[in-house]
Protein backbone atom coordinates (compact mmCIF):
# COMPACT_ATOMS: atom_id res chain seq x y z
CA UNK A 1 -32.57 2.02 -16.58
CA UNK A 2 -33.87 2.23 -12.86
CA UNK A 3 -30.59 1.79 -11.35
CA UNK A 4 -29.18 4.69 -13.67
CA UNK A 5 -31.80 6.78 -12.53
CA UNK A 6 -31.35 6.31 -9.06
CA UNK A 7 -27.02 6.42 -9.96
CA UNK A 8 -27.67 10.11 -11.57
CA UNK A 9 -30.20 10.93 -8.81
CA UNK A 10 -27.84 10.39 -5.97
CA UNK A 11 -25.23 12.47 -7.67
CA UNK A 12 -23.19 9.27 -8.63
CA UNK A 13 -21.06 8.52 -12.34
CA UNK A 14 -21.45 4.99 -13.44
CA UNK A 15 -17.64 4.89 -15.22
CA UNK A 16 -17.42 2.63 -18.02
CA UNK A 17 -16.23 -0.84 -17.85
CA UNK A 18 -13.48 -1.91 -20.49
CA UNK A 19 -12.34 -4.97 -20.49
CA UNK A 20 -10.94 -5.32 -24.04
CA UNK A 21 -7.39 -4.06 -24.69
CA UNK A 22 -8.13 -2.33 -28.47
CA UNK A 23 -11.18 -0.71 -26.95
CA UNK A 24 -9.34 1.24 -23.84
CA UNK A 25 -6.81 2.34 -26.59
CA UNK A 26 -9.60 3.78 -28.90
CA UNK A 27 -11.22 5.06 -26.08
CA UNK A 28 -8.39 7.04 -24.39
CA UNK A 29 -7.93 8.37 -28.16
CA UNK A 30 -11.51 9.39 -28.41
CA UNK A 31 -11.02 11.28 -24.96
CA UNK A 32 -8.15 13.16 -25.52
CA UNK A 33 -9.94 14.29 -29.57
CA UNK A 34 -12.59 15.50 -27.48
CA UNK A 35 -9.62 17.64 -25.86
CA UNK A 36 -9.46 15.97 -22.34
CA UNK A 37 -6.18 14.75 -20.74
CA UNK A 38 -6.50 10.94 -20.09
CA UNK A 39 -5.11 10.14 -15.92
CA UNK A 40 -4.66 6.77 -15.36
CA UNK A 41 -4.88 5.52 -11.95
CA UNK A 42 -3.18 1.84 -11.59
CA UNK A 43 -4.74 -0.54 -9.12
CA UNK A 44 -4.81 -4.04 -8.34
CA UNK A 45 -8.51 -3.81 -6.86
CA UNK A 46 -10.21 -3.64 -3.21
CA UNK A 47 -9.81 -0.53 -3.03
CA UNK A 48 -9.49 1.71 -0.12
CA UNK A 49 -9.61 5.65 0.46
CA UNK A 50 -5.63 5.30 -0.18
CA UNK A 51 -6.68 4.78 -3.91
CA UNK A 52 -9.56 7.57 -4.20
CA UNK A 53 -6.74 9.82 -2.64
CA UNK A 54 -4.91 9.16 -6.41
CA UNK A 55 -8.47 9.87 -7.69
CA UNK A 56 -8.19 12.98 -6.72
CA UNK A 57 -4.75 13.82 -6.80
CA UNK A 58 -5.15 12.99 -10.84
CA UNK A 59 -8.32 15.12 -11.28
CA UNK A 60 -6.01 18.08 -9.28
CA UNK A 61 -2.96 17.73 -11.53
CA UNK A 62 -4.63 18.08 -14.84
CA UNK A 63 -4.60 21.70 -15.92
CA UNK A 64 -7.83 21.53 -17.53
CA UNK A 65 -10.62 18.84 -18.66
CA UNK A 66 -9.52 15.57 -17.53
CA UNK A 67 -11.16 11.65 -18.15
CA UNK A 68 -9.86 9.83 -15.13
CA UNK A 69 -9.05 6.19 -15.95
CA UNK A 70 -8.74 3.57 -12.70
CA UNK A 71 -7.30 -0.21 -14.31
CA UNK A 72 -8.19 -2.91 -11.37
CA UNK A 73 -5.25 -5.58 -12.62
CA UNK A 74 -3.93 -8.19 -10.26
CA UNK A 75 -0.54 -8.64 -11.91
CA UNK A 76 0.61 -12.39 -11.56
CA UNK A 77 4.51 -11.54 -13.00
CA UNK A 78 5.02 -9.59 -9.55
CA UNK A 79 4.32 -12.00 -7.20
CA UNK A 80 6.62 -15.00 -6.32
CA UNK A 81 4.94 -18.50 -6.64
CA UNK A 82 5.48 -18.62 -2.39
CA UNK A 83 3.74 -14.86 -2.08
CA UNK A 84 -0.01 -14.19 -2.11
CA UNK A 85 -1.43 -14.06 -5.38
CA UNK A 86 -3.85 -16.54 -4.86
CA UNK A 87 -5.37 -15.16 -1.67
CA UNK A 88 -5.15 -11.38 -2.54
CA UNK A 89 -8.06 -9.60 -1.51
CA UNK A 90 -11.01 -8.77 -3.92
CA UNK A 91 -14.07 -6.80 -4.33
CA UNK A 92 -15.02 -5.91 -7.78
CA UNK A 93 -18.46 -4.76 -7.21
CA UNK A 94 -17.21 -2.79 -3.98
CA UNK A 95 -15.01 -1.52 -6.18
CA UNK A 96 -16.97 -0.31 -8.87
CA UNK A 97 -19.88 1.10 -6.04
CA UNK A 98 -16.77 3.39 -4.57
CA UNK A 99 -15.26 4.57 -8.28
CA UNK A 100 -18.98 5.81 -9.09
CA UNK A 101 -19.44 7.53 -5.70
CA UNK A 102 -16.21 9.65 -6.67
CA UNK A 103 -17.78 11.01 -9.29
CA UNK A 104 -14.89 11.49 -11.72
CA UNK A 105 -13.97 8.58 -12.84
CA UNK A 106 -14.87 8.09 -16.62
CA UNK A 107 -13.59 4.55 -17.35
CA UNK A 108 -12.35 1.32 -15.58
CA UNK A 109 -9.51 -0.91 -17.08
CA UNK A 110 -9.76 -4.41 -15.92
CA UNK A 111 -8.73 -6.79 -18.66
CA UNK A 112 -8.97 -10.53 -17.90
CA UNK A 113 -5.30 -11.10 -18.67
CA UNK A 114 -2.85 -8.83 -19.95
CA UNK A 115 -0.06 -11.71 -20.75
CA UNK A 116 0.24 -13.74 -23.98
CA UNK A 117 0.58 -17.73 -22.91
CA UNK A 118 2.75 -19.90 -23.42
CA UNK A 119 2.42 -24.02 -23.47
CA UNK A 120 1.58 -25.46 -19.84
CA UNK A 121 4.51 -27.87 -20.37
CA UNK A 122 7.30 -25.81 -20.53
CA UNK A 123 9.62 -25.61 -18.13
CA UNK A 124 9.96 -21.95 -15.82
CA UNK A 125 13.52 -19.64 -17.41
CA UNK A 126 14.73 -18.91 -13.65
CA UNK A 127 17.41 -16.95 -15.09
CA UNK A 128 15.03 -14.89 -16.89
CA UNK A 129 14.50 -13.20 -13.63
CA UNK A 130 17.87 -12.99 -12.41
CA UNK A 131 17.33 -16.64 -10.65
CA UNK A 132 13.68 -15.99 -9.50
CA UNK A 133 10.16 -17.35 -10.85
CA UNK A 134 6.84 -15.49 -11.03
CA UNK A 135 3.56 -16.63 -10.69
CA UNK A 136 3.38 -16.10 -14.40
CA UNK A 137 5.96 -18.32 -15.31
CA UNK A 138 4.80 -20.95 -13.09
CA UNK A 139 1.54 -21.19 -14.50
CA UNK A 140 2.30 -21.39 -17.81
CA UNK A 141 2.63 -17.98 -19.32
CA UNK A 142 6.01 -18.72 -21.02
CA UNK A 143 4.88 -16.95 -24.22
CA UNK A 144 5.70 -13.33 -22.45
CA UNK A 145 9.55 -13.00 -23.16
CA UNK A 146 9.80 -9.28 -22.90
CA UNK A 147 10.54 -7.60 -19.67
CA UNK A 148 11.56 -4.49 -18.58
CA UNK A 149 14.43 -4.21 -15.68
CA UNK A 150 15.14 -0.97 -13.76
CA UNK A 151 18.29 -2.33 -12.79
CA UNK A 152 20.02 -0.10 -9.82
CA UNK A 153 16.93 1.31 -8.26
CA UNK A 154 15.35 -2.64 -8.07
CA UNK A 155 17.69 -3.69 -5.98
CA UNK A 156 17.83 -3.21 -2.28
CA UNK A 157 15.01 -2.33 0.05
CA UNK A 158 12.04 -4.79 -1.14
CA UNK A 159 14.01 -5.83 -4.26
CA UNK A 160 16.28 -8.27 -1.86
CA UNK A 161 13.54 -10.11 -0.43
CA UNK A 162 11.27 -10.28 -3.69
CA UNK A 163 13.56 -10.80 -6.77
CA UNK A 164 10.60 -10.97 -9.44
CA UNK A 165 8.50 -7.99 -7.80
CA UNK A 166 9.82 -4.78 -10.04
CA UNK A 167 10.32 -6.99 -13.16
CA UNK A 168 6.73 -7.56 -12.82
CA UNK A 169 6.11 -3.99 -11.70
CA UNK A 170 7.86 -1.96 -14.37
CA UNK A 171 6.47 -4.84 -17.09
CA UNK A 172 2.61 -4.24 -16.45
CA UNK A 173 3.07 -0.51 -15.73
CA UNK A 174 4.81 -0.38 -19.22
CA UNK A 175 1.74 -2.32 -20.87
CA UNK A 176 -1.25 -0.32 -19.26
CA UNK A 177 1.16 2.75 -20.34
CA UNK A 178 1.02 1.46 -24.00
CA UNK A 179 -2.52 1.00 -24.05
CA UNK A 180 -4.61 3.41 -21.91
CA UNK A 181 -2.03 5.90 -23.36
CA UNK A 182 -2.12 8.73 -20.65
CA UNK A 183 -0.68 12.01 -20.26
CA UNK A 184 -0.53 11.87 -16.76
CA UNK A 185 -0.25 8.59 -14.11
CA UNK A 186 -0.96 8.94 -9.87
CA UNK A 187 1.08 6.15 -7.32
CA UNK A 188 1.36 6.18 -3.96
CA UNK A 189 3.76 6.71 -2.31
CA UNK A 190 3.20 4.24 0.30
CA UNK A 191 5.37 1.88 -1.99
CA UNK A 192 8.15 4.56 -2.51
CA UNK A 193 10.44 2.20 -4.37
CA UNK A 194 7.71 0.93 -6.93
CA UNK A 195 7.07 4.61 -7.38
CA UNK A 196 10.85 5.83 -8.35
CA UNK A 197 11.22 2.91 -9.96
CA UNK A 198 8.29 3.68 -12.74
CA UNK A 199 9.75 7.40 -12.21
CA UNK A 200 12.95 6.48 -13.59
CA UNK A 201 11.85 3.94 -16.38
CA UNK A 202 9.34 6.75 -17.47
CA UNK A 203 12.74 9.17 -17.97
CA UNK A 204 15.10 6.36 -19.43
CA UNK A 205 12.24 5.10 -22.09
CA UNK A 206 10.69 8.68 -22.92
CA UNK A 207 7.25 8.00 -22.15
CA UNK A 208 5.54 11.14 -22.76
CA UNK A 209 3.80 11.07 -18.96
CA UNK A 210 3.47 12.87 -15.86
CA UNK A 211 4.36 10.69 -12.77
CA UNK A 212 2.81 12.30 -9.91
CA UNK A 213 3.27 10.72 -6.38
CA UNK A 214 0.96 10.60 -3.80
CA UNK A 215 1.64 11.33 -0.21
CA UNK A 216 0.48 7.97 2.07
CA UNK A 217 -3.04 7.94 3.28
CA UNK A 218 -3.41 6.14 7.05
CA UNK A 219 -6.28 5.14 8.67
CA UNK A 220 -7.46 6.69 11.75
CA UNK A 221 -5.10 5.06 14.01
CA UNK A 222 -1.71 5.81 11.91
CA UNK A 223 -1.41 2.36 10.35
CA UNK A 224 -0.76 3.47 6.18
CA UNK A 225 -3.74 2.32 4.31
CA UNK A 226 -3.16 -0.96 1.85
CA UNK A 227 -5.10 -3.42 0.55
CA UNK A 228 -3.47 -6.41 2.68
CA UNK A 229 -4.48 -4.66 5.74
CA UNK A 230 -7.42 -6.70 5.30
CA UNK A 231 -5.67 -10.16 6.26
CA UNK A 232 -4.27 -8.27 9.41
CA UNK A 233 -6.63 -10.91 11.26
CA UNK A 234 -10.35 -9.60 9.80
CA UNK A 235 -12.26 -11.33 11.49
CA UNK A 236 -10.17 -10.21 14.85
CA UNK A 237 -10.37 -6.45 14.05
CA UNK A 238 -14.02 -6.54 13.14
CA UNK A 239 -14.61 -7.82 17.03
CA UNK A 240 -13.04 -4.72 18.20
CA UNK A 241 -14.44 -2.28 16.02
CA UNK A 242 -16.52 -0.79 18.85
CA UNK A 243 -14.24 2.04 19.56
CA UNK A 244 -16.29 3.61 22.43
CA UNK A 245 -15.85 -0.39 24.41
CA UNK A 246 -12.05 0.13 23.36
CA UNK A 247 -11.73 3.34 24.79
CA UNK A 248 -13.29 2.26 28.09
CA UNK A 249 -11.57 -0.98 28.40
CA UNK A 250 -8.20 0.74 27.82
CA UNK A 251 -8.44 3.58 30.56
CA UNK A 252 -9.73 1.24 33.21
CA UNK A 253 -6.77 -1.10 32.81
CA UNK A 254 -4.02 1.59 31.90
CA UNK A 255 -5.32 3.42 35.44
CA UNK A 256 -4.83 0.03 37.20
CA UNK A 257 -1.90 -0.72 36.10
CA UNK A 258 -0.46 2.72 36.56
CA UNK A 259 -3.13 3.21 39.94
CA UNK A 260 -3.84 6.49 38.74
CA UNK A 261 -5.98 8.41 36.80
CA UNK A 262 -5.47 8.57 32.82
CA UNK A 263 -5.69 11.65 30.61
CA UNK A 264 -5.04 11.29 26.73
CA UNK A 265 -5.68 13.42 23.67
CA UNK A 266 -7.67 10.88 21.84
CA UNK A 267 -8.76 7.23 21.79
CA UNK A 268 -5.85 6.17 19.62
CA UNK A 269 -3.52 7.41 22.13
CA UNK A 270 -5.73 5.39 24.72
CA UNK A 271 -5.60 2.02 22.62
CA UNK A 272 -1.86 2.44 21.78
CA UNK A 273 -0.96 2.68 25.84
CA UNK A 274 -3.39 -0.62 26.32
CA UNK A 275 -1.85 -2.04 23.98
CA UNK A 276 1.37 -1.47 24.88
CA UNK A 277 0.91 -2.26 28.60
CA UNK A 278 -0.46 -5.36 27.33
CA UNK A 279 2.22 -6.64 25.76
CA UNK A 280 4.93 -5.60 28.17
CA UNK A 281 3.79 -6.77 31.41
CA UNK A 282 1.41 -9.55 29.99
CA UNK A 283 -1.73 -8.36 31.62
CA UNK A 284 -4.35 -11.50 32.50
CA UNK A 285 -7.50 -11.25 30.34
CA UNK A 286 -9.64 -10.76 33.86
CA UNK A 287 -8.64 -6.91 34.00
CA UNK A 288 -10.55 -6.62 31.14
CA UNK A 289 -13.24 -8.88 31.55
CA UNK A 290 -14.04 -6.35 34.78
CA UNK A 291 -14.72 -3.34 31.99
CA UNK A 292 -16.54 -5.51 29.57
CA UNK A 293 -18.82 -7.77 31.65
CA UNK A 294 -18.15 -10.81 29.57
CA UNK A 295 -15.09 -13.18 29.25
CA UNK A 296 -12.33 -11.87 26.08
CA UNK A 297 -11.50 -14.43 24.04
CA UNK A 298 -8.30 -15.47 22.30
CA UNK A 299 -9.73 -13.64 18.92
CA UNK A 300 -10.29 -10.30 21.01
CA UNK A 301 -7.19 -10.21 22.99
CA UNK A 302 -5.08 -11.03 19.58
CA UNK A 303 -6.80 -8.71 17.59
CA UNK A 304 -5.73 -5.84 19.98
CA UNK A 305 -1.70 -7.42 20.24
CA UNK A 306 -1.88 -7.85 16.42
CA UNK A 307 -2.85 -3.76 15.80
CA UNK A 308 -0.37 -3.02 18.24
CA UNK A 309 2.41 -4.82 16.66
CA UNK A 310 1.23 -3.22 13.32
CA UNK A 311 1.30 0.46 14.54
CA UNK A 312 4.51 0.21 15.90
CA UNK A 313 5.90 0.76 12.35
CA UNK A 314 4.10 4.11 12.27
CA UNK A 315 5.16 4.85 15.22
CA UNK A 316 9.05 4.61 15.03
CA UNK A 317 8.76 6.07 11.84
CA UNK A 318 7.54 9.20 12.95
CA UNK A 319 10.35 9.26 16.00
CA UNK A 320 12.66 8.76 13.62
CA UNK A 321 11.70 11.28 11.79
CA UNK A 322 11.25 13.56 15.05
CA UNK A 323 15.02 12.47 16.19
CA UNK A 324 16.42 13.65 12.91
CA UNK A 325 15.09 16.75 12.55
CA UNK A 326 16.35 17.90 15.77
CA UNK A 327 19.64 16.86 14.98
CA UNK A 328 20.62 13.17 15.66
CA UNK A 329 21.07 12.39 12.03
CA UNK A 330 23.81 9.79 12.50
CA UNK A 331 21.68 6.63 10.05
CA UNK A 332 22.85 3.65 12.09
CA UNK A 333 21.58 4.50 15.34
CA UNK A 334 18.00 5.44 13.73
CA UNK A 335 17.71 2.27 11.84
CA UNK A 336 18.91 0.15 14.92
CA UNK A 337 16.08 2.54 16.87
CA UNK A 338 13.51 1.35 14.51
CA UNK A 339 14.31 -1.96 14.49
CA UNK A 340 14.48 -2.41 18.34
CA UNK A 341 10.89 -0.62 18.21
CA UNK A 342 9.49 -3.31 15.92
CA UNK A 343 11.53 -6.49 17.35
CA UNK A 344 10.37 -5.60 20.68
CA UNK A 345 6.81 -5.89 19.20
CA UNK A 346 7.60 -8.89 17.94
CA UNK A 347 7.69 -7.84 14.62
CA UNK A 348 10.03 -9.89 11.94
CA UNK A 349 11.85 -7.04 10.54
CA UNK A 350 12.52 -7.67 6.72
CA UNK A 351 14.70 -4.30 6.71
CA UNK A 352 15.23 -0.65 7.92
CA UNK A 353 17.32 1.72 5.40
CA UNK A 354 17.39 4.92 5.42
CA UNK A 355 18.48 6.33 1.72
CA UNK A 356 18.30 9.46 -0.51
CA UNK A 357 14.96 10.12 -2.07
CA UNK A 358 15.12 9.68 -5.73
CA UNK A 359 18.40 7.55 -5.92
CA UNK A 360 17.57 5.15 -2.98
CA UNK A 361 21.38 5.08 -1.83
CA UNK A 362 22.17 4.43 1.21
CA UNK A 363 22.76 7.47 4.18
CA UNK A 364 25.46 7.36 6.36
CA UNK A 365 24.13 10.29 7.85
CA UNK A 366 20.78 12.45 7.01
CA UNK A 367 22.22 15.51 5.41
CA UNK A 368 19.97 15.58 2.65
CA UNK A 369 16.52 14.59 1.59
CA UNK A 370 15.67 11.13 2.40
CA UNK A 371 13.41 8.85 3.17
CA UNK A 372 13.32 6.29 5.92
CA UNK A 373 12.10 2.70 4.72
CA UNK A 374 10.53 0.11 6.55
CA UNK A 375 9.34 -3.75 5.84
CA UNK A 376 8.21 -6.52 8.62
CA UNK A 377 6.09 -8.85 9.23
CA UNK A 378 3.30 -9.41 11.63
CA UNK A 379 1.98 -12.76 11.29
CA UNK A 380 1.69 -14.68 7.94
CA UNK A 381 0.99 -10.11 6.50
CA UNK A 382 3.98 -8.04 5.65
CA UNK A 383 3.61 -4.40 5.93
CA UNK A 384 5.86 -1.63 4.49
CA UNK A 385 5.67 1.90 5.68
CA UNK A 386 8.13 4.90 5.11
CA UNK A 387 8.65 8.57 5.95
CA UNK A 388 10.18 11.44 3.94
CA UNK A 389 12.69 13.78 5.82
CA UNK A 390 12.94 17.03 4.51
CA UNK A 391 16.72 18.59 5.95
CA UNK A 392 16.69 22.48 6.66
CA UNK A 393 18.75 24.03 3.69
């Protein structure tokens, strides 16, 4: 009672916690006799202002009272058994603590398995997934034999390199569809393909729901906001979290480097050109140790190459982006752009396309609406980023 109190004294909505499958059905029912539209909000948990972004963007698409459902589900039939289901971030409380603070969230899905299993002896149906096994499968949960396929717009981009992911996808969407029932259903667009994937299953099945997609949400230095960005080294970025030390330490050694004096619109620019320096001429670790007073160890001085390396996919998306619009449209050159941008970061590029918004085909040129895709890895983390062009009409 004393911590509902203090919840309703600090202006904060303690959503309720379902867990049960029959009981988020009934209670999406009860919502909508009361007259409320039911948004649904799916996440996989550890959430991150990315997510409250689709908080909001559900509250602003309902035309009048809406009960804002979040579902925290780590779906094991989209990951591969060699992907990173086991170690995927999580924060349950956190999350929880964040979802009250919004203040509009009524309910939170987060059933303990959403998969009927099978026996722990049977062997995994690789052909069942078009030659690929999901973590799923692998651990035993033979007994789900229905899955859903978007079969044109799977393929390509992240479909090439993860086989099992929009089986998975378009399979657990469909299922938290079926039973928190909504009239209206908020994904980023930070994973474009996921989201015209569920666009187009939505259309071809006649579920009676609203897609809406959410423009990306970055953190402060450009990098798009997503729960992995955690294992971009944590325990690295947390040592350079001071940002007033990172601002110093990057205009001393940019100004002797360049031996003169160094003038940039904000820190980020500052910590981008450090970075950059740093990995192109190699600077030794005593530059740095002048500004700081104390010796940078290997943690510091990788946790700065590593953030580099990651913003360079922000950053050649929005040249890309820039070079377009002013009339270099011709794909090829673009993608091989991008791709020289990230390899020279030392980035593993997974693949560049650039391809027409809802259809994801492939541009020869960009004389229509597209969107410019992007997947590589840093490290053991793969990040995917894209940007929407909008051509003059």
């Amino acid at each position: 009672m004393a911590a509902a109190a203090a919840a309703a004294a600090a202006g904060v909505h303690e959503p309720e916690v379902i867990r049960d499958k029959a009981a988020m059905r009934a209670w999406s029912r009860r919502r909508r006799a009361e007259g409320k539209a039911v948004a649904l909000v799916p996440t996989m948990g550890f959430l991150h202002d990315g997510h409250l972004s689709l908080i909001s963007a559900a509250v602003a698409a309902a035309a009048g009272p809406v009960a804002v459902v979040v579902s925290i589900y780590v779906n094991p039939s989209q990951f591969a058994p060699t992907e990173d289901l086991a170690t995927y971030p999580s924060d349950f409380a956190g999350d929880l603590r964040k979802l009250a603070a919004t203040g509009v969230v009524a309910a939170v899905f987060c059933p303990p398995d959403l998969y009927v299993r099978g026996s722990a002896g049977r062997p995994a149906a690789a052909a069942a997934s078009g030659g690929g096994v999901s973590c799923l499968e692998e651990a035993g949960g033979h007994g789900h034999e229905a899955w859903i396929r978007v079969e044109r717009l799977e393929k390509g981009l992240c479909g090439s390199s993860r086989p099992v992911f929009f089986r998975g996808v378009a399979t657990v969407v469909a299922k938290l569809f079926n039973i928190v029932e909504p009239d209206i259903a908020v994904f980023g667009k930070k994973d474009y393909q996921q989201w015209r994937v569920i666009c187009r299953m939505v259309r071809d099945l006649d579920f009676a729901i609203e897609i809406i997609g959410s423009e990306i949400v970055r953190e402060a230095d450009g990098l798009a906001m997503s729960s992995r960005n955690v294992h971009l080294s944590h325990e690295e970025r947390e040592k350079v979290k001071d940002i007033e030390q990172v601002k110093l330490l990057t205009a001393f050694s940019i100004s002797i480097v360049l031996q003169s004096s160094v003038s940039f619109p904000s820190w980020i620019n500052l910590l981008r050109g450090w970075a950059c320096l740093f990995n192109k001429f190699e600077l030794p670790a005593a530059v740095f140790e002048l500004t700081l007073g104390e010796k940078l160890d290997k943690t510091e001085i990788s946790a700065l190459r590593q953030l580099n390396l990651a913003l360079s996919i922000s950053r050649s998306l929005v040249n890309a982006r820039t070079t377009a619009l002013k009339g270099n449209n011709h794909s090829q050159k673009i993608k091989d752009q991008i791709a020289q941008t990230l390899t020279e970061a030392d980035g593993q590029v997974d693949y560049v396309e650039i391809v027409e918004q809802e259809s994801l085909t492939p541009l020869e040129r960009i004389d229509r609406p597209a969107v410019i895709c992007v997947a590589a890895w840093f490290g053991k983390v793969r990040l995917i980023d894209n940007i929407e062009i909008q051509t003059p009409s």
